[in-house]
C-alpha atoms as a PDB file:
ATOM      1  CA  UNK A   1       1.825 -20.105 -12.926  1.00  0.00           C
ATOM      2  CA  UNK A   2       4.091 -17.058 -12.116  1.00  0.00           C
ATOM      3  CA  UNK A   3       0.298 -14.988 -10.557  1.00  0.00           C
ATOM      4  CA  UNK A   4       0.113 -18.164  -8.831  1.00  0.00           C
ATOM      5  CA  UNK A   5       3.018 -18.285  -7.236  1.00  0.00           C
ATOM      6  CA  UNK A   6       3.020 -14.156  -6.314  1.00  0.00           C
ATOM      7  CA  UNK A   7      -0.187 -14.739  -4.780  1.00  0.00           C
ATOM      8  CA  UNK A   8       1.066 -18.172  -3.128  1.00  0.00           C
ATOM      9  CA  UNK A   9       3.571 -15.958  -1.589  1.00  0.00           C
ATOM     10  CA  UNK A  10       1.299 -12.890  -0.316  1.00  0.00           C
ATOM     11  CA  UNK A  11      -1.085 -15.419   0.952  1.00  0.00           C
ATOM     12  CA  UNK A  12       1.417 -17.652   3.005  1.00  0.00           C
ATOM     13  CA  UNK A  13       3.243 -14.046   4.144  1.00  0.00           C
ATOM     14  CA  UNK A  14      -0.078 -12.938   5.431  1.00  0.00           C
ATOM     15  CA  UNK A  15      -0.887 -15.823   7.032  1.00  0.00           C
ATOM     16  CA  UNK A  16       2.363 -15.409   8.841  1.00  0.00           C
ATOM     17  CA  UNK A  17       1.444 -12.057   9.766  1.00  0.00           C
ATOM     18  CA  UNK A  18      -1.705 -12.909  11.169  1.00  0.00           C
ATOM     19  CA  UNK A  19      -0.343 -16.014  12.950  1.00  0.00           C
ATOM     20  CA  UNK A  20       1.978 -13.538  14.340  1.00  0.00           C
ATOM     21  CA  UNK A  21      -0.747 -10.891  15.455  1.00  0.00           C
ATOM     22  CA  UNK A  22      -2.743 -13.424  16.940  1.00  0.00           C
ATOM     23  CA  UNK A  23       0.127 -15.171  19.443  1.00  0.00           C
ATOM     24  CA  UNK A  24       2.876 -11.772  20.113  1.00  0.00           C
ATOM     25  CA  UNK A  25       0.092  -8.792  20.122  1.00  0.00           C
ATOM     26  CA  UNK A  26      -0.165  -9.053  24.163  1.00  0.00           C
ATOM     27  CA  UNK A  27       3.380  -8.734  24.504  1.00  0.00           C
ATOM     28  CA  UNK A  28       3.956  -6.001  21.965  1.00  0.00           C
ATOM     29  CA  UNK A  29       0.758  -3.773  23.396  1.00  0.00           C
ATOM     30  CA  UNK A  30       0.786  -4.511  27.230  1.00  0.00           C
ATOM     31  CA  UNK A  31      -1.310  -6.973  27.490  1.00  0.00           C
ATOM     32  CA  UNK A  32      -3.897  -6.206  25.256  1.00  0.00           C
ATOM     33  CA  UNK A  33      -5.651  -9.287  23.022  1.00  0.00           C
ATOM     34  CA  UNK A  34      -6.023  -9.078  19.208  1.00  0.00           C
ATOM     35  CA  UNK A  35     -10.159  -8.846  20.157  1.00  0.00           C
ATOM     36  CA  UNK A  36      -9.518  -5.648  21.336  1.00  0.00           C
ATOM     37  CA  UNK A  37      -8.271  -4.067  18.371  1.00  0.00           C
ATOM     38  CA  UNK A  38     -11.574  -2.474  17.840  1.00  0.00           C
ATOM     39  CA  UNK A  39     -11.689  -1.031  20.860  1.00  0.00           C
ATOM     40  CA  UNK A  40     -11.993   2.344  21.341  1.00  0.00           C
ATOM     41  CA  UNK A  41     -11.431   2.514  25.120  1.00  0.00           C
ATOM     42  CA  UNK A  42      -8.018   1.638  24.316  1.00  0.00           C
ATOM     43  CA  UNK A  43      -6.849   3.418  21.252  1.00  0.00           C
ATOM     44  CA  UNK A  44      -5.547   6.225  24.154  1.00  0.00           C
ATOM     45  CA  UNK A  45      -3.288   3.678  25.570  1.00  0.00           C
ATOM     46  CA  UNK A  46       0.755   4.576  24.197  1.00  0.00           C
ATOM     47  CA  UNK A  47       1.670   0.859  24.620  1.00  0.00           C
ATOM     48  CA  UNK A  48      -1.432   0.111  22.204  1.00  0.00           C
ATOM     49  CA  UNK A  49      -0.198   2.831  19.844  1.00  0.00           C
ATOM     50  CA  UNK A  50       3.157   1.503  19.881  1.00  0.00           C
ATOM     51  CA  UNK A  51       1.628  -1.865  18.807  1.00  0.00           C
ATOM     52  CA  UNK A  52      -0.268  -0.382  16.137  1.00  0.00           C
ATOM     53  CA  UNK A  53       2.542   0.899  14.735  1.00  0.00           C
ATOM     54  CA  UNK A  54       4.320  -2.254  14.741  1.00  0.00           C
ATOM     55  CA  UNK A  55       1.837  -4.128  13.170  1.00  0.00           C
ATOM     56  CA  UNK A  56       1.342  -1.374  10.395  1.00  0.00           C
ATOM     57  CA  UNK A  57       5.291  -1.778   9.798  1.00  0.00           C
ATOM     58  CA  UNK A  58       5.262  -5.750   9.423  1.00  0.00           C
ATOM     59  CA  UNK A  59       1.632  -5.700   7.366  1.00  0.00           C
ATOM     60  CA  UNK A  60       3.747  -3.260   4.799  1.00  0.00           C
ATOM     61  CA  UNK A  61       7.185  -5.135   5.035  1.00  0.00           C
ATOM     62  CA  UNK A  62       6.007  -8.791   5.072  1.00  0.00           C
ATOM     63  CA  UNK A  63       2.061  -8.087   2.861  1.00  0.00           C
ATOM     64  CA  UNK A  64       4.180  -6.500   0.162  1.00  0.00           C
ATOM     65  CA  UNK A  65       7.769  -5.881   0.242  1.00  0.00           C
ATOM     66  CA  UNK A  66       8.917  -9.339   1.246  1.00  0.00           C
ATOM     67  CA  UNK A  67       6.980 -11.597  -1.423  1.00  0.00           C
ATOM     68  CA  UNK A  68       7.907  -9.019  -4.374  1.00  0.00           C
ATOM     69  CA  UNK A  69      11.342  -9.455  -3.637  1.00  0.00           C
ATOM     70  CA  UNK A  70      11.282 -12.847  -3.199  1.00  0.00           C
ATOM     71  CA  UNK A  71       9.666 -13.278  -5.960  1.00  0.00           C
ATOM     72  CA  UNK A  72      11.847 -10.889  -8.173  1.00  0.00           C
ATOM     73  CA  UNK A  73      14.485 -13.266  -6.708  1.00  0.00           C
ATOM     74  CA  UNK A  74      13.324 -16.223  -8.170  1.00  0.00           C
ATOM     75  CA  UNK A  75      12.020 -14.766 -11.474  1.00  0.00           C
ATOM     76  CA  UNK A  76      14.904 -12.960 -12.549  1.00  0.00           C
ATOM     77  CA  UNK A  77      19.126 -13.329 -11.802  1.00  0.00           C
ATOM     78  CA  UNK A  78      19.374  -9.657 -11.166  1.00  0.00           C
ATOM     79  CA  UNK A  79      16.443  -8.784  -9.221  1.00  0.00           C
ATOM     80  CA  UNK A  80      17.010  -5.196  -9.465  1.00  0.00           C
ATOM     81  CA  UNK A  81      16.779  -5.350 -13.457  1.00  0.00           C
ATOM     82  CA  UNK A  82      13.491  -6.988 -12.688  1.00  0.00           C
ATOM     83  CA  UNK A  83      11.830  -4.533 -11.064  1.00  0.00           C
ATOM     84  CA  UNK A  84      13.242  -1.730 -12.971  1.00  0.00           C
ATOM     85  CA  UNK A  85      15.043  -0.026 -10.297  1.00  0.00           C
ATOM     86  CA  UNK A  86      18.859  -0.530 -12.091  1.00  0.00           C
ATOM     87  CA  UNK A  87      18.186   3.335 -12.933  1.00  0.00           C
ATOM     88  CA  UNK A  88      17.810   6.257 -11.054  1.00  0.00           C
ATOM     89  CA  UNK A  89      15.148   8.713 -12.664  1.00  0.00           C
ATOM     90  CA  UNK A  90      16.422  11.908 -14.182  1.00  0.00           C
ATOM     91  CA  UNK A  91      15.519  15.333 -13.178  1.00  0.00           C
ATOM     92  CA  UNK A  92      12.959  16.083 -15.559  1.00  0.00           C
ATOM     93  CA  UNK A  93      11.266  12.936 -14.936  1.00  0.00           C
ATOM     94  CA  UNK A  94      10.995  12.952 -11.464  1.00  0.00           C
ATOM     95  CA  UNK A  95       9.144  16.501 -12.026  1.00  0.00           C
ATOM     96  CA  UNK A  96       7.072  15.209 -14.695  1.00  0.00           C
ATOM     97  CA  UNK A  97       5.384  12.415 -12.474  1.00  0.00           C
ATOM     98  CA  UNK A  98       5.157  14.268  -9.190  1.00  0.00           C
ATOM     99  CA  UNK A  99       3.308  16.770 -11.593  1.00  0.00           C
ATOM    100  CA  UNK A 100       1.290  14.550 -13.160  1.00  0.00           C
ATOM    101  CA  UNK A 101       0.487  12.896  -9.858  1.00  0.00           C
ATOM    102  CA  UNK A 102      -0.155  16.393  -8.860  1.00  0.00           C
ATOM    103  CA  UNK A 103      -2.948  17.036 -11.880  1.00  0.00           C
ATOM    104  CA  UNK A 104      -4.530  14.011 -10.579  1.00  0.00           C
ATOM    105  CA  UNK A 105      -5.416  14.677  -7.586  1.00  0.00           C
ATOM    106  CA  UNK A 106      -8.623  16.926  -8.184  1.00  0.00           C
ATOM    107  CA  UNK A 107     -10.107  14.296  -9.736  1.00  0.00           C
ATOM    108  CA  UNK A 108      -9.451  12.107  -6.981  1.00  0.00           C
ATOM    109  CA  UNK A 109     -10.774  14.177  -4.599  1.00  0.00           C
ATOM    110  CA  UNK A 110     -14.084  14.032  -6.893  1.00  0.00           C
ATOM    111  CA  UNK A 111     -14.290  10.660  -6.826  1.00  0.00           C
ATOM    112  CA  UNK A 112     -13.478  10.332  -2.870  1.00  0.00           C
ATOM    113  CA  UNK A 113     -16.482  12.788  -2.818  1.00  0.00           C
ATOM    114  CA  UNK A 114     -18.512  10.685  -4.976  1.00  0.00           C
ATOM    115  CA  UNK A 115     -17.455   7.453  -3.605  1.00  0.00           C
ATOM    116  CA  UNK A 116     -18.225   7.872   0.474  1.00  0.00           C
ATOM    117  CA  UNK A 117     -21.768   9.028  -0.746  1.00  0.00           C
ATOM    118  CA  UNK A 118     -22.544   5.359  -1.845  1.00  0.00           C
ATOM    119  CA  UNK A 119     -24.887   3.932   0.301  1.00  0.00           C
ATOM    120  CA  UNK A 120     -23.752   0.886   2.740  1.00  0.00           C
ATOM    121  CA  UNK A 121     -24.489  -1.209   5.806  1.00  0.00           C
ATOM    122  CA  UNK A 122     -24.198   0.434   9.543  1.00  0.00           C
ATOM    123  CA  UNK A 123     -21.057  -2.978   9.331  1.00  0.00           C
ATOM    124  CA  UNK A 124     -19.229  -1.671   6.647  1.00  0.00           C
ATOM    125  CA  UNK A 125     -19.423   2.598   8.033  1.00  0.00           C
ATOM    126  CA  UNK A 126     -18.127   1.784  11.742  1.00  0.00           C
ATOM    127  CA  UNK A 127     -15.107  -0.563  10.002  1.00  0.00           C
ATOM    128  CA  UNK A 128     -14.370   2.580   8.164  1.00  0.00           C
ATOM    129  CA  UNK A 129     -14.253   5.048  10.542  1.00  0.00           C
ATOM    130  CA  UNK A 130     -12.618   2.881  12.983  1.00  0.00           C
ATOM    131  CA  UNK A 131      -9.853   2.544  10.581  1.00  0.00           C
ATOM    132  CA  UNK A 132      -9.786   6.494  10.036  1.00  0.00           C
ATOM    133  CA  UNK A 133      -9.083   6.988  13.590  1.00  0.00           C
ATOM    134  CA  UNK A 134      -6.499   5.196  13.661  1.00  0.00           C
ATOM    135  CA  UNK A 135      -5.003   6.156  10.830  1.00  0.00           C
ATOM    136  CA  UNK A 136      -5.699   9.743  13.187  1.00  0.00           C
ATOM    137  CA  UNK A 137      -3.163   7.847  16.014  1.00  0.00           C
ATOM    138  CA  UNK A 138      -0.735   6.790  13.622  1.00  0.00           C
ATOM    139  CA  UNK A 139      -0.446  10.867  12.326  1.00  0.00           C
ATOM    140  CA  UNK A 140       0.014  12.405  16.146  1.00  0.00           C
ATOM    141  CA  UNK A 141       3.356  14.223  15.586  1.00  0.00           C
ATOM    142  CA  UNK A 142       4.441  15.680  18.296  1.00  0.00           C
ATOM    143  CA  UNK A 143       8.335  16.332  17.871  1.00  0.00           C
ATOM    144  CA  UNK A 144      10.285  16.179  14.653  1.00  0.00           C
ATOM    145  CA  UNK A 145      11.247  12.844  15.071  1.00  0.00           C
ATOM    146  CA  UNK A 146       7.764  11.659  15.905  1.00  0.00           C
ATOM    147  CA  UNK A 147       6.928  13.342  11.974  1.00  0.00           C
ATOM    148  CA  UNK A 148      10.234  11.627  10.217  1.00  0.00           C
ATOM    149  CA  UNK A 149       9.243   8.437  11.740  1.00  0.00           C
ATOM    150  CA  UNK A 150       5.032   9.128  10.799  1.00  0.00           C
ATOM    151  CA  UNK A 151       6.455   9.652   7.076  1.00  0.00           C
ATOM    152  CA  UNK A 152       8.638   6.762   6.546  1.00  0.00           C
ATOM    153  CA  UNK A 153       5.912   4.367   8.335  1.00  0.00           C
ATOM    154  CA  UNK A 154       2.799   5.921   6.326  1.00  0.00           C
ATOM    155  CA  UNK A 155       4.239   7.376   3.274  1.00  0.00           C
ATOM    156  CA  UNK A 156       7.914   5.912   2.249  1.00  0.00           C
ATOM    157  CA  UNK A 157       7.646   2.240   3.696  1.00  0.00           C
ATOM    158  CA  UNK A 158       4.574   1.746   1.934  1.00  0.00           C
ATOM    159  CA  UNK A 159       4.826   3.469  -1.724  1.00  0.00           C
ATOM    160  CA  UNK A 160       8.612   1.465  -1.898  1.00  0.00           C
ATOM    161  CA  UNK A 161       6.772  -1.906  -1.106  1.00  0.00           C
ATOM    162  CA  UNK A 162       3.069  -1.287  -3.018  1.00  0.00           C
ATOM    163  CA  UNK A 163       4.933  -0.080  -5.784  1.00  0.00           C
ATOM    164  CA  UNK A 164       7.435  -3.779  -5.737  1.00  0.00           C
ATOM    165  CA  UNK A 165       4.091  -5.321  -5.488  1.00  0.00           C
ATOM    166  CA  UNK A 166       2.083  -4.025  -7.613  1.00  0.00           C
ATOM    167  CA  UNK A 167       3.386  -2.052 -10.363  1.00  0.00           C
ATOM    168  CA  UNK A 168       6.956  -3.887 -10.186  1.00  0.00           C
ATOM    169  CA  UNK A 169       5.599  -7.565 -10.647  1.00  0.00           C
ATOM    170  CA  UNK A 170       1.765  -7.655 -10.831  1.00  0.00           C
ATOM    171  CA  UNK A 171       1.210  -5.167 -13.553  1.00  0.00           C
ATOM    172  CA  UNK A 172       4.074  -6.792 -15.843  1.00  0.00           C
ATOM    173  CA  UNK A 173       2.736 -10.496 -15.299  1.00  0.00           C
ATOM    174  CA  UNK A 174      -1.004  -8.829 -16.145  1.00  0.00           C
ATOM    175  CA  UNK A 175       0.817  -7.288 -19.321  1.00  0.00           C
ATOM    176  CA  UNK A 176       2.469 -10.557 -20.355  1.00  0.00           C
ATOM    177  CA  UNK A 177      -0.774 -12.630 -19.627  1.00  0.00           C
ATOM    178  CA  UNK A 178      -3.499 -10.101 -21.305  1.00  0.00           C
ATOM    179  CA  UNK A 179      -0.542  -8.617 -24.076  1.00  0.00           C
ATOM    180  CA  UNK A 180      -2.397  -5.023 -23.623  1.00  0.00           C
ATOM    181  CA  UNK A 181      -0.287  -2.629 -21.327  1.00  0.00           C
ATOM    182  CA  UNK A 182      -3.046  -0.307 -20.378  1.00  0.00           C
ATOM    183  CA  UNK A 183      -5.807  -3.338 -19.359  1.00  0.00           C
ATOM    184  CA  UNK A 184      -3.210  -3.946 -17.177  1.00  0.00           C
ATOM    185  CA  UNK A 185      -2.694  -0.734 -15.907  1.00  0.00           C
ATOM    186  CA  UNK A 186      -6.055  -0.747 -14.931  1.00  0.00           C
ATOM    187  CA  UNK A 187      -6.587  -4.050 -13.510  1.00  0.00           C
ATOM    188  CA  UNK A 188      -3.413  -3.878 -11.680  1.00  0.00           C
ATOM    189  CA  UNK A 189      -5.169  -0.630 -10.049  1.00  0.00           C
ATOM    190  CA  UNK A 190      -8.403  -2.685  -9.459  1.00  0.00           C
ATOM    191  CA  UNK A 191      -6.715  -5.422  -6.782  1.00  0.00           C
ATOM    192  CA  UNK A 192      -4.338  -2.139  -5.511  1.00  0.00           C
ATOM    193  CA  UNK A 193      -7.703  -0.889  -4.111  1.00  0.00           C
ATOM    194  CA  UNK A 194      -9.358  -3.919  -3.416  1.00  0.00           C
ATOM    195  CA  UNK A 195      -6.570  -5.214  -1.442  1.00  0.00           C
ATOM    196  CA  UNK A 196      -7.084  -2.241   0.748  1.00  0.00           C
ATOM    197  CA  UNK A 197     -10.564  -3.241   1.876  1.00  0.00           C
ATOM    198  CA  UNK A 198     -11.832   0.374   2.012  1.00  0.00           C
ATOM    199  CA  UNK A 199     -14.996   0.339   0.162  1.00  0.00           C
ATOM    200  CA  UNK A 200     -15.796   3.826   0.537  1.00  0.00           C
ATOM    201  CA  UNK A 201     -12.198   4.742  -0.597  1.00  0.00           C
ATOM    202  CA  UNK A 202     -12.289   1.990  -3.581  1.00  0.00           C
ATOM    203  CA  UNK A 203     -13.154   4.928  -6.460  1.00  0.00           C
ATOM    204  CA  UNK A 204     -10.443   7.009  -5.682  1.00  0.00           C
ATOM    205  CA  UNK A 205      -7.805   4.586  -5.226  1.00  0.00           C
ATOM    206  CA  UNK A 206      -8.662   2.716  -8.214  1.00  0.00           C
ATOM    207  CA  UNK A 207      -7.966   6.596  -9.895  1.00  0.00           C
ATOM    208  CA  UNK A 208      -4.460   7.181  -7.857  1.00  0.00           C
ATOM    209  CA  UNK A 209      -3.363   3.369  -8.904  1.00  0.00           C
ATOM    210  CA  UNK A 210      -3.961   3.947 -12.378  1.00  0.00           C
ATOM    211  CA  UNK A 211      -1.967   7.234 -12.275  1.00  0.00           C
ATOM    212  CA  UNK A 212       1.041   5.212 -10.555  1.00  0.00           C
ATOM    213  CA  UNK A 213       0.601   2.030 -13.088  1.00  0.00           C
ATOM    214  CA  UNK A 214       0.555   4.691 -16.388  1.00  0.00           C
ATOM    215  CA  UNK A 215       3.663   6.242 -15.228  1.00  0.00           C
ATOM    216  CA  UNK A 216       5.424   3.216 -14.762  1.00  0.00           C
ATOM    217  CA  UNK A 217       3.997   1.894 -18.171  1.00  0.00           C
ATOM    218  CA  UNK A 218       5.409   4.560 -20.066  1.00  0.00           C
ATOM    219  CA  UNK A 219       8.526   5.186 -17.993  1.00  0.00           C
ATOM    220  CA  UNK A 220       9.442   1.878 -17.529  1.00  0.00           C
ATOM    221  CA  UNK A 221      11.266   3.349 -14.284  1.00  0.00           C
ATOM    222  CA  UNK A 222      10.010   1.773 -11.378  1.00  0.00           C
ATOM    223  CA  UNK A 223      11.582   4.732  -8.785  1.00  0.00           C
ATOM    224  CA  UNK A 224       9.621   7.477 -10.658  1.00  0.00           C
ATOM    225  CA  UNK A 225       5.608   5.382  -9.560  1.00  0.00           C
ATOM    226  CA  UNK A 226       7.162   5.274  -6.076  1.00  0.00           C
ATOM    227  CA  UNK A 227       8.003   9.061  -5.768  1.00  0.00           C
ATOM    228  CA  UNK A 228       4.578   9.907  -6.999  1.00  0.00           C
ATOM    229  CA  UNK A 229       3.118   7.340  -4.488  1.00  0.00           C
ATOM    230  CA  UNK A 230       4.958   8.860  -1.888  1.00  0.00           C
ATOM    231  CA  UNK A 231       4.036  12.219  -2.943  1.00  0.00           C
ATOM    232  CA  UNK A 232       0.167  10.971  -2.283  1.00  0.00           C
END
C-alpha cells in the first residue's frame, strides 16, 4: 500500500505537470504550442529556451521532490528522520563516496559505449538526439551566472530530488517489501533509469543508480548519495 500510494502521488504530480505544459506553455515560450517542442526551427528562439528551462525546473520539483516529501510527510512525524537527512555527513565520508562515485565512472563510460551500440528504430534515435540537443541549450553558459544557474537546474535540483525519490523512499519500501537490501539496491536503480526514458542511456544509468543506492545502503546517510549524484 505505501508503493501504491508513492506512485499514486508521482502519477497525479505528473499529470499536473503535463496538464500544466499543455494549457501555460504559450505564455511561458512566446507563443509557442506544446506540438512544437520537437521542433528544431525553434530551439534558437531565447523565449523557447527560457521555457525549457522552466519546464525542466517544475518536471524535477513537482516529478520528484514534491511527492517524496509529501510522502515522507505522511509516513513519518519527523520527515527529516525519514529520509535520513537529520545528519550531516562527516569529512571522510563525503570523500569516500565522491571517490567511489569517482571509481565508477570508467565503467560507466563502458557501458554508455556498449549501450548506444544496441540496435533500435529510426523513432527511438531522433527522440534521443533531440533530447541531447537540448540538453546542449540547457548547458550554453555564457556568464558566471548563466553556469551557477546551469548547475543548480541540471546538477543540484535534480540529485536533491532523485535522491528523496528514489533512494530516500523507494529503495527503503523495496527493502521492507523484498527484506534483501541489495535486490533493492538494484531494482531501485532499474525504475531510476527507466523513469528516464533514455533507452540508449538505460545501461549506464542502471550502473550510476546502483552506485548511489549502495552508498546510501551502507551509509544510511541520505546527503552523502546526493553529493555523489551531484558529482555525476
Amino acid at each position: 500500500m505505501q508503493l501504491i500510494t508513492l506512485f499514486g502521488l508521482w502519477f497525479a504530480f505528473m499529470l499536473l505537470y503535463s496538464l500544466f505544459l499543455a494549457g501555460f506553455f504559450p505564455a511561458i515560450s512566446g507563443g509557442y504550442t506544446i506540438e512544437q517542442f520537437t521542433d528544431s526551427k525553434v530551439w534558437k528562439d531565447p523565449g523557447f529556451v527560457r521555457a525549457l528551462k522552466i519546464t525542466q525546473l517544475l518536471y524535477t520539483v513537482v516529478g520528484f521532490l514534491l511527492p517524496a516529501c509529501i510522502f515522507a510527510y505522511l509516513a513519518h512525524p519527523r520527515p527529516a528522520l525519514y529520509l535520513s537527512l537529520q545528519q550531516p555527513p562527516k569529512g571522510n565520508q563525503l570523500l569516500l563516496a565522491i571517490l567511489v562515485v569517482a571509481c565508477a565512472l570508467p565503467l560507466v563510460g563502458v557501458t554508455a559505449e556498449w549501450n548506444a551500440s544496441w540496435p533500435v528504430s529510426k523513432a527511438i534515435k531522433d527522440l534521443e538526439d533531440m533530447a541531447a540537443e537540448q540538453t546542449k541549450l540547457l548547458l550554453k553558459m555564457p556568464d558566471f551566472g548563466s553556469m551557477l544557474f546551469s548547475l543548480a537546474l541540471l546538477a543540484l535540483l535534480p540529485a536533491i530530488a532523485e535522491e528523496f525519490f528514489f533512494r530516500g523512499v523507494l529503495q527503503r519500501l523495496l527493502t521492507q517489501l523484498v527484506r534483501n537490501g541489495w535486490l533493492a539496491v538494484f531494482i531501485t536503480a532499474v525504475f531510476f533509469s527507466a523513469i528516464h526514458m533514455q533507452f540508449l542511456g538505460f545501461v549506464p544509468r542502471v550502473v550510476l543508480g546502483f552506485v548511489m543506492g549502495a552508498i546510501y545502503y551502507l551509509s544510511g546517510n541520505l546527503w552523502l548519495s546526493i553529493a555523489g549524484h551531484f558529482l555525476t
